[in-house]
C-alpha atoms as a PDB file:
ATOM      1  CA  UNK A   1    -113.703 105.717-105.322  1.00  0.00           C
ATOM      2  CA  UNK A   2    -114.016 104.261-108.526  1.00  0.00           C
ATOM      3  CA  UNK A   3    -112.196 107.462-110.285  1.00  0.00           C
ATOM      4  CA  UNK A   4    -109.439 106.305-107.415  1.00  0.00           C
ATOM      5  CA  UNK A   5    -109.112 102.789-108.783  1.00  0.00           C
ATOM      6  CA  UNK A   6    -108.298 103.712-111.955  1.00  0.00           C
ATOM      7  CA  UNK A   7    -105.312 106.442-111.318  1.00  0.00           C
ATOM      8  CA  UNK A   8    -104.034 103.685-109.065  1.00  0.00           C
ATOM      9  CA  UNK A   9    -105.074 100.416-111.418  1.00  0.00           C
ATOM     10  CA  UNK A  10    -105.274 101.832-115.099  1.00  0.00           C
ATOM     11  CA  UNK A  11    -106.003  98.553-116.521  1.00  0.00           C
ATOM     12  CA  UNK A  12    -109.508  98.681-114.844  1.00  0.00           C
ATOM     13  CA  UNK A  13    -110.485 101.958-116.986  1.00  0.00           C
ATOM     14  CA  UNK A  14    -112.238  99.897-119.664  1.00  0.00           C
ATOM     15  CA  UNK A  15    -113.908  97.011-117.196  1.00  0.00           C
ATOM     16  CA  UNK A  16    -115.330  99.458-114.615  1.00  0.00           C
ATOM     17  CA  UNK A  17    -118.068 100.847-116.240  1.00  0.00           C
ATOM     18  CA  UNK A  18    -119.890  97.987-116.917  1.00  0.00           C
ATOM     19  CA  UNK A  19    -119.753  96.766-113.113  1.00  0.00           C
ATOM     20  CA  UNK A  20    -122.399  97.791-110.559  1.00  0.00           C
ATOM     21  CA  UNK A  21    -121.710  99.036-107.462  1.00  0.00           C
ATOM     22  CA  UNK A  22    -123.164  97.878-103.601  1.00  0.00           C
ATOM     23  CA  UNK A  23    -122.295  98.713-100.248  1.00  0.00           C
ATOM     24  CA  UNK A  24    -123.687  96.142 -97.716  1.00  0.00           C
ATOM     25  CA  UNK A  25    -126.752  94.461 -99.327  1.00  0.00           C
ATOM     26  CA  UNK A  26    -127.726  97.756-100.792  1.00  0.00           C
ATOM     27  CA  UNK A  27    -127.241  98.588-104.460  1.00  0.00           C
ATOM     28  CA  UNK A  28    -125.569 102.200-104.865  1.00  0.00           C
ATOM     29  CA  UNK A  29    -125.328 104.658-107.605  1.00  0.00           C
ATOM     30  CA  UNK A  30    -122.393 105.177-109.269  1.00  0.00           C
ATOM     31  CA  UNK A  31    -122.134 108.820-108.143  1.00  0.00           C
ATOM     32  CA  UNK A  32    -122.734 108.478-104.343  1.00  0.00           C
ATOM     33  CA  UNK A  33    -119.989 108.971-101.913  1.00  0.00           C
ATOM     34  CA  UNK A  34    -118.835 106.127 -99.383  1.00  0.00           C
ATOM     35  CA  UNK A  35    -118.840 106.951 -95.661  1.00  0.00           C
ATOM     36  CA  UNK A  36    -116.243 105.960 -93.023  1.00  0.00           C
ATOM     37  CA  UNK A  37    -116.238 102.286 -92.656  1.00  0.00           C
ATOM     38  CA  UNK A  38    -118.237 101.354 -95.764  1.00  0.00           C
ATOM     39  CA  UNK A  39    -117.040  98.689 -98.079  1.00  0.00           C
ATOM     40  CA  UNK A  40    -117.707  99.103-101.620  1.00  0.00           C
ATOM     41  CA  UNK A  41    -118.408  95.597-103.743  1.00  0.00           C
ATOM     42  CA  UNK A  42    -118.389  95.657-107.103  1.00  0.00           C
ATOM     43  CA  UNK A  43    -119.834  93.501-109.268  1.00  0.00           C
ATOM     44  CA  UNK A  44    -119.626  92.373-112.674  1.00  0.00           C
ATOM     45  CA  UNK A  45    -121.896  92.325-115.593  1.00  0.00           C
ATOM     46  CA  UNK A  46    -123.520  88.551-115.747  1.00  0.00           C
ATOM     47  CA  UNK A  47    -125.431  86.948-118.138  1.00  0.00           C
ATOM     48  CA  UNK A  48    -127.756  83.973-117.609  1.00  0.00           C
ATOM     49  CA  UNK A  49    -130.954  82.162-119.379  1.00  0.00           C
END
């Protein structure tokens, strides 16, 4: 999915690998696949003190 967003969204190439990646509540790995009716969240690098 994510090699998906960039063909379609090329400005994303340099921002998407420095988001992580969830489905649900659950944290994924970059490399899994997404399954019929799965929504994949993405979410960006934060900072905080």
């Amino acid at each position: 999915m994510l090699q998906a967003l960039i063909e379609h969204y090329p400005a994303l190439s340099d921002q998407l690998p420095r988001v992580a990646c969830a489905v649900g509540d659950a944290m994924r790995a970059r490399q899994d696949y997404l399954y019929g009716g799965e929504t994949l969240v993405l979410l960006p690098p934060v900072s905080g003190g």
